[in-house]
PDB file of N, CA and C in Angstrom:
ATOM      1  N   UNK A   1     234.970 103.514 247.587  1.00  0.00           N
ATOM      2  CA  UNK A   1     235.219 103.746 249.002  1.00  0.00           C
ATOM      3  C   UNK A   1     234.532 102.637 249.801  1.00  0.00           C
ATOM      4  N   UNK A   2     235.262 101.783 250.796  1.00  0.00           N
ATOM      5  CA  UNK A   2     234.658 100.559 251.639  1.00  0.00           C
ATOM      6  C   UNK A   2     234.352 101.766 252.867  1.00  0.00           C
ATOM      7  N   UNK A   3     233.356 100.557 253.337  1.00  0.00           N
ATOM      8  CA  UNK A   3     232.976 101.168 254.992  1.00  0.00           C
ATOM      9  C   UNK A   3     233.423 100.286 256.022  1.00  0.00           C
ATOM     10  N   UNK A   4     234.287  99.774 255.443  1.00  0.00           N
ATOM     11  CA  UNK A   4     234.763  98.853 256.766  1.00  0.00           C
ATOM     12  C   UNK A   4     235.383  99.448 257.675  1.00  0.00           C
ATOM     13  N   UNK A   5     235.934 100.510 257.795  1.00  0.00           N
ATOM     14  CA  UNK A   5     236.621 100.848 258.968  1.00  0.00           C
ATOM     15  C   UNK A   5     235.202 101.889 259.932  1.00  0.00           C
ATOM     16  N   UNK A   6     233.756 101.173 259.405  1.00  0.00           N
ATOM     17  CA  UNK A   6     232.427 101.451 260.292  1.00  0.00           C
ATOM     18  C   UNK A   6     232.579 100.229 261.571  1.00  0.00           C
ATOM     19  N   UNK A   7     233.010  99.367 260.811  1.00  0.00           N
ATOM     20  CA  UNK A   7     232.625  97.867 261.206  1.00  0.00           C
ATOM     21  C   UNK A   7     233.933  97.097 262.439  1.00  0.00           C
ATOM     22  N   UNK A   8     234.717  98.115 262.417  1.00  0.00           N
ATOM     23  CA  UNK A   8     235.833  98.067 263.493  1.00  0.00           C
ATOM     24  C   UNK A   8     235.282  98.003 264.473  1.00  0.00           C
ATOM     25  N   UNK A   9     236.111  97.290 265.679  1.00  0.00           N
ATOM     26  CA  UNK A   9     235.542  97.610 266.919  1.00  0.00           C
ATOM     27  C   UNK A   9     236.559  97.971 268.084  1.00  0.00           C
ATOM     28  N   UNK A  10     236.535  98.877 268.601  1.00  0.00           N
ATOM     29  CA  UNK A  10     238.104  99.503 269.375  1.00  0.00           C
ATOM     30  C   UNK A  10     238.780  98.480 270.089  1.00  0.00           C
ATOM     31  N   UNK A  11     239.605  97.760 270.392  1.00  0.00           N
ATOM     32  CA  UNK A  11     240.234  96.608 270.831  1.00  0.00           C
ATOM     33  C   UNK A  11     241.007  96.852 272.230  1.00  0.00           C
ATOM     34  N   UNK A  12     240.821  98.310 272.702  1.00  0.00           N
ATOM     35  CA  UNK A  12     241.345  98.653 273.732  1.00  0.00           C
ATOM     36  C   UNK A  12     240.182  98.851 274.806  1.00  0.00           C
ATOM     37  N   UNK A  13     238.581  98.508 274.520  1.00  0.00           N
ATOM     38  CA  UNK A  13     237.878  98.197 275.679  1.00  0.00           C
ATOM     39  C   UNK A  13     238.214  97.487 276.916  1.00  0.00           C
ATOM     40  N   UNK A  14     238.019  95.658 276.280  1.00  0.00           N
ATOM     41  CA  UNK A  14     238.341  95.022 276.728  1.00  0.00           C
ATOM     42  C   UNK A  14     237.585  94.542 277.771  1.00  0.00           C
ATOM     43  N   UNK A  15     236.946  93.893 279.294  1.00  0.00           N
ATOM     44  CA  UNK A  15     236.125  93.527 279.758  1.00  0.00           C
ATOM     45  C   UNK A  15     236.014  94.321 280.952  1.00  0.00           C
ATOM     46  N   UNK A  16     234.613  95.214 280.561  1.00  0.00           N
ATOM     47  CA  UNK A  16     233.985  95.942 282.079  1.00  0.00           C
ATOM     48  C   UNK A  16     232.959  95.605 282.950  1.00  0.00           C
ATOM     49  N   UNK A  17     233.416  93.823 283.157  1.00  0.00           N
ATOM     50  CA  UNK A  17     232.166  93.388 283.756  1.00  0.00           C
ATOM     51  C   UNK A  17     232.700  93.373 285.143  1.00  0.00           C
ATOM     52  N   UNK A  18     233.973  93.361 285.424  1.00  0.00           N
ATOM     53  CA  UNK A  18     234.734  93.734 286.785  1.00  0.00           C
ATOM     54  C   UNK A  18     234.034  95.052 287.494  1.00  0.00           C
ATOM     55  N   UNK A  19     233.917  96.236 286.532  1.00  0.00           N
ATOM     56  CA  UNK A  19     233.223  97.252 286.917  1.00  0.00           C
ATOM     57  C   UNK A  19     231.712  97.333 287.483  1.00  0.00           C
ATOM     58  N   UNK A  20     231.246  96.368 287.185  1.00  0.00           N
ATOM     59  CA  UNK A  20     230.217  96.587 287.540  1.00  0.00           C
ATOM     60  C   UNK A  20     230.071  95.582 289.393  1.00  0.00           C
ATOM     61  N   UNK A  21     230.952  94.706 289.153  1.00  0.00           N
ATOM     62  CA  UNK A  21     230.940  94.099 290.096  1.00  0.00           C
ATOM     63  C   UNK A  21     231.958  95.167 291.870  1.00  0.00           C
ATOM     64  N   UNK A  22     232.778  96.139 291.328  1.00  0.00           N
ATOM     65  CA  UNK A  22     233.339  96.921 291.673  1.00  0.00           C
ATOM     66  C   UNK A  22     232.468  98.351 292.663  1.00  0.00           C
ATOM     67  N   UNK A  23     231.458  98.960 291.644  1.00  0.00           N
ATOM     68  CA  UNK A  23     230.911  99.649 291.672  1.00  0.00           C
ATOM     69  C   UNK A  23     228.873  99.436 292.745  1.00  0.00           C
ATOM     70  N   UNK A  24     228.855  98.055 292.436  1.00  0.00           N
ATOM     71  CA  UNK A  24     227.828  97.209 292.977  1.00  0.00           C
ATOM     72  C   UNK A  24     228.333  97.402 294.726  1.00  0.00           C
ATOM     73  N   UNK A  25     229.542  97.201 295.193  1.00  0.00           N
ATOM     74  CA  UNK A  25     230.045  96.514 296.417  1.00  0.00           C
ATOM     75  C   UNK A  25     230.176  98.055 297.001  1.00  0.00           C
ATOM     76  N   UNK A  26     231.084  99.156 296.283  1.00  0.00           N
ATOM     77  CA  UNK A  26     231.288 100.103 296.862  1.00  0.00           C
ATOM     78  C   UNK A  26     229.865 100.951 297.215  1.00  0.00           C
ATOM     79  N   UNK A  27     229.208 101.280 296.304  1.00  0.00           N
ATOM     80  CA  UNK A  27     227.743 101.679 296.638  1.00  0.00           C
ATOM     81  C   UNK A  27     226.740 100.896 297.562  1.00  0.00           C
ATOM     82  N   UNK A  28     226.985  99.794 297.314  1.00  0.00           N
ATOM     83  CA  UNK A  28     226.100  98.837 298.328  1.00  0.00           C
ATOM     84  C   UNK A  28     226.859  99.181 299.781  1.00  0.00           C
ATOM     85  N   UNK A  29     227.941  99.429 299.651  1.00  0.00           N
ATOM     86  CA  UNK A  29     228.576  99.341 301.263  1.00  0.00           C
ATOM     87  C   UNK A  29     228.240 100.904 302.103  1.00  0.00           C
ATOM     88  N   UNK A  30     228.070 102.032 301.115  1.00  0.00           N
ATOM     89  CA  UNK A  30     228.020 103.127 301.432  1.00  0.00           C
ATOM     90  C   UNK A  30     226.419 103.229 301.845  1.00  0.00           C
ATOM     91  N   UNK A  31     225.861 102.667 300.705  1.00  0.00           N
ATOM     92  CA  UNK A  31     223.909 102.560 301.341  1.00  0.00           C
ATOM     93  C   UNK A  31     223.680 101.738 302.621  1.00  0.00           C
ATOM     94  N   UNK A  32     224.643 100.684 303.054  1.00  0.00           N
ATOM     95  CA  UNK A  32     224.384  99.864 304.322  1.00  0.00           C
ATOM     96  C   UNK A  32     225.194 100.626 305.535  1.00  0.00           C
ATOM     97  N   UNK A  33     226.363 101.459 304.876  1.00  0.00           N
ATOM     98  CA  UNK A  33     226.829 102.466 306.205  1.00  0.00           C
ATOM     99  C   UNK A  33     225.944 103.461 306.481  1.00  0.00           C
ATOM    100  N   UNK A  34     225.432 103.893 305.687  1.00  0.00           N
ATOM    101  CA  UNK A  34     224.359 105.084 306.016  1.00  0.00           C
ATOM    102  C   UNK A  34     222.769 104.740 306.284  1.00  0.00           C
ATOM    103  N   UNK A  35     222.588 103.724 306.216  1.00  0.00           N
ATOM    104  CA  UNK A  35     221.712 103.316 307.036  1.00  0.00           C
ATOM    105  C   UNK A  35     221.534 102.346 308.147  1.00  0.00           C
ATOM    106  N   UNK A  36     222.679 101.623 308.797  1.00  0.00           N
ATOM    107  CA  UNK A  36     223.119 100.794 309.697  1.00  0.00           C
ATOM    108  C   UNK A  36     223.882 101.403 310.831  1.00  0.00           C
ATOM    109  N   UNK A  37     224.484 102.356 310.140  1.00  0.00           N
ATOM    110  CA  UNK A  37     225.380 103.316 310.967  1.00  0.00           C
ATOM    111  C   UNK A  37     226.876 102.752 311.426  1.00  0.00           C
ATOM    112  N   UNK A  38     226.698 101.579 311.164  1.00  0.00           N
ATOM    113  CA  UNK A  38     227.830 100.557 311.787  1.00  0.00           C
ATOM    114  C   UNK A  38     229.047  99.765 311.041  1.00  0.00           C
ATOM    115  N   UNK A  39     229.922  99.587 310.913  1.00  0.00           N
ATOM    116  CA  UNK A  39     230.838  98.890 310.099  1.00  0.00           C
ATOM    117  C   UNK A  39     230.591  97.597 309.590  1.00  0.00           C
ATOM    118  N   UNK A  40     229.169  96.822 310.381  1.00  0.00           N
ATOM    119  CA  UNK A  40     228.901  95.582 309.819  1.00  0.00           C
ATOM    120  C   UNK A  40     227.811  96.005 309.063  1.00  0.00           C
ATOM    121  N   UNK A  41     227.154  96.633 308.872  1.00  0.00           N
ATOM    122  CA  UNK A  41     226.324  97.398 307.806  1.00  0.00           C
ATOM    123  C   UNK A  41     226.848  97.884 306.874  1.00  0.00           C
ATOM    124  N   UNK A  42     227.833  98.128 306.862  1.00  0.00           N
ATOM    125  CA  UNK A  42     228.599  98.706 305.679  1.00  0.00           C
ATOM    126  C   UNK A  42     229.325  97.430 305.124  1.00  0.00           C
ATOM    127  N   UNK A  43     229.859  96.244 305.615  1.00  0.00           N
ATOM    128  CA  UNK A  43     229.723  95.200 305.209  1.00  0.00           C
ATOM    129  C   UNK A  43     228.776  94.156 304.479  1.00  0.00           C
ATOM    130  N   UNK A  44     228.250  94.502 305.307  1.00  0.00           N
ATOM    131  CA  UNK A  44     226.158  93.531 304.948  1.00  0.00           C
ATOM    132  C   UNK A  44     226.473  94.240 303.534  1.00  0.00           C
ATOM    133  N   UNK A  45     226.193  95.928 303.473  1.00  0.00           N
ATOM    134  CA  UNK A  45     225.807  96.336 302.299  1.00  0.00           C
ATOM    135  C   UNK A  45     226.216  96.118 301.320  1.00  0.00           C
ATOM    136  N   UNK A  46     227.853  95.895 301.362  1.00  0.00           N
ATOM    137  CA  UNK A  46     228.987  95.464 300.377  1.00  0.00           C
ATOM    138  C   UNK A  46     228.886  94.231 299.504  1.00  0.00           C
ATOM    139  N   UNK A  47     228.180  92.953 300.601  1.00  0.00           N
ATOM    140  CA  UNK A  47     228.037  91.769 299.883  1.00  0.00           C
ATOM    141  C   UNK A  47     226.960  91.790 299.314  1.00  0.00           C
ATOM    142  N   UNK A  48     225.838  92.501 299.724  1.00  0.00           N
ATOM    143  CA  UNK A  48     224.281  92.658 298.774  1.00  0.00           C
ATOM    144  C   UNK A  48     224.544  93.191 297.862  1.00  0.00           C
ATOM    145  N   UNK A  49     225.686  94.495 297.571  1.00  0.00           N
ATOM    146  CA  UNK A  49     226.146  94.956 296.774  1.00  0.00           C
ATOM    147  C   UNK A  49     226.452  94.376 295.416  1.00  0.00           C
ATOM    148  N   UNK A  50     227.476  93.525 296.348  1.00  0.00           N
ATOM    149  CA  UNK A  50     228.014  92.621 295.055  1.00  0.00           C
ATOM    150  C   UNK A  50     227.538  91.429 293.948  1.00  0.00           C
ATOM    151  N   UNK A  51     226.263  90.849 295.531  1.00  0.00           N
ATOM    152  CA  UNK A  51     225.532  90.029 294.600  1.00  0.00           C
ATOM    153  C   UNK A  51     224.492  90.586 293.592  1.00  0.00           C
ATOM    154  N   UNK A  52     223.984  91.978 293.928  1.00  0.00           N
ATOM    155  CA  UNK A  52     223.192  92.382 292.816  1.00  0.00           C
ATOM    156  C   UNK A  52     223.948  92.832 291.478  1.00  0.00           C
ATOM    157  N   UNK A  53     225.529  93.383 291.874  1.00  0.00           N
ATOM    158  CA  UNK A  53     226.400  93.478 290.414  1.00  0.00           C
ATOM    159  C   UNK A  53     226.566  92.125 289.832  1.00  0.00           C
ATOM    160  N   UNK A  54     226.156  91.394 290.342  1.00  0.00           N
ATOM    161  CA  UNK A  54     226.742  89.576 289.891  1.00  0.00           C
ATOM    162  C   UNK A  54     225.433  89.175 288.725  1.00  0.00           C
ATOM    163  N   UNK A  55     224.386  89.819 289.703  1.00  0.00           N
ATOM    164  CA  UNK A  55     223.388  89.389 289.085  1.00  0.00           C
ATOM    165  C   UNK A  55     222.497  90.608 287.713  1.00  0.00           C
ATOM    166  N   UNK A  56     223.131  91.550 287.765  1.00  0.00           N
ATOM    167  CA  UNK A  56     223.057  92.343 286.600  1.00  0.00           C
ATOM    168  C   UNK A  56     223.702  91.920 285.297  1.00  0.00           C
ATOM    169  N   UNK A  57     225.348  91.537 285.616  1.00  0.00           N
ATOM    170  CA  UNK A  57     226.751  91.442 284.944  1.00  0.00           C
ATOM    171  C   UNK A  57     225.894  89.841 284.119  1.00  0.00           C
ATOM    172  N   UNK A  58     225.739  88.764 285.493  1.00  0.00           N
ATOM    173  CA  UNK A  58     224.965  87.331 284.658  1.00  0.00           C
ATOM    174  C   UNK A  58     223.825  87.492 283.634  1.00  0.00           C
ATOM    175  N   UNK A  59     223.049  88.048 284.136  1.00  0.00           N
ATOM    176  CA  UNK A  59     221.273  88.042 283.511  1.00  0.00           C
ATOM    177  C   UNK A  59     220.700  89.241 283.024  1.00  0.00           C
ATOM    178  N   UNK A  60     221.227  90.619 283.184  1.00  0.00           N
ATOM    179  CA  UNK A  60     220.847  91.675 282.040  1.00  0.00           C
ATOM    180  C   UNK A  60     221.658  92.261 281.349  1.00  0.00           C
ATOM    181  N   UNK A  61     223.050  92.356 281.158  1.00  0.00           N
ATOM    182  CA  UNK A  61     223.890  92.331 280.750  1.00  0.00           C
ATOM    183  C   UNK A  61     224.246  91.376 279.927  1.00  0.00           C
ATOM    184  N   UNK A  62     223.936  89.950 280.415  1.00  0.00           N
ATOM    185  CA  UNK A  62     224.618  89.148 279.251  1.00  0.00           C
ATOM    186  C   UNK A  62     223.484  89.029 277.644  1.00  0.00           C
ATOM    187  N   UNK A  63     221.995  89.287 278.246  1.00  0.00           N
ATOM    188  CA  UNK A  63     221.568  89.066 276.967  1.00  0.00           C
ATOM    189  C   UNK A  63     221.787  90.754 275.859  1.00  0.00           C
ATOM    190  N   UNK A  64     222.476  91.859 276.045  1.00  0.00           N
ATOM    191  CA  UNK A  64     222.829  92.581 275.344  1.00  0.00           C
ATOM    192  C   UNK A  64     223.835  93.461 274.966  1.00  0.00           C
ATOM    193  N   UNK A  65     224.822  91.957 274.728  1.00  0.00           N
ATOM    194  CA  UNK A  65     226.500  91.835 274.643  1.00  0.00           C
ATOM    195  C   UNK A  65     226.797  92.717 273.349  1.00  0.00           C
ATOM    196  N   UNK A  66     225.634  93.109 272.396  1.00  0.00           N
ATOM    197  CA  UNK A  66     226.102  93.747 271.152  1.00  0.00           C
ATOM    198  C   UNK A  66     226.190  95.590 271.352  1.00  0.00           C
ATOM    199  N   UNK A  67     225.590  95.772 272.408  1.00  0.00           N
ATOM    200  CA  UNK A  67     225.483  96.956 272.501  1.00  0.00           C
ATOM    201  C   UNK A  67     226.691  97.502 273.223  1.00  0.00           C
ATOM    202  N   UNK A  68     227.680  96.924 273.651  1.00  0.00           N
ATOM    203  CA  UNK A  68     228.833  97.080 274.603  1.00  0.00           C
ATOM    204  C   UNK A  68     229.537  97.489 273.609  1.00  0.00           C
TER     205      UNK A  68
END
C-alpha cells in the first residue's frame, strides 16, 4: 500500500492572497466609518486597510507558504 495519495495537494485552492487583500479594505473601511463617522473615514480606513493586507499577504504570509 503507497501513501501517496497523503502527499496530494487539492488543486482547486488556488490563490487566497486576493482575500486577504479584500477582507483588509472592507474591515479597515468599517473601523474608519465607525470611528470618523464620515464617508472619508471610511475611505481613509479602506486604504490603511489595504495596505496592512498588502503587508501581511508580502511579509508574514510569504515566509509560511507550506502551511497554506
Amino acid at each position: 500500500m503507497t501513501e501517496k495519495h497523503i502527499e496530494e495537494q487539492p488543486k482547486e485552492v488556488g490563490n487566497i492572497n486576493n482575500l486577504f487583500y479584500l477582507l483588509g479594505a472592507v474591515f479597515g473601511g468599517l473601523t474608519g466609518g465607525v470611528i470618523q463617522e464620515t464617508l472619508v473615514g471610511t475611505l481613509i480606513g479602506a486604504v490603511i486597510g489595504l495596505l496592512f493586507g498588502a503587508f501581511f499577504v508580502k511579509v508574514l504570509l510569504n515566509a509560511r507558504a507550506h502551511d497554506r
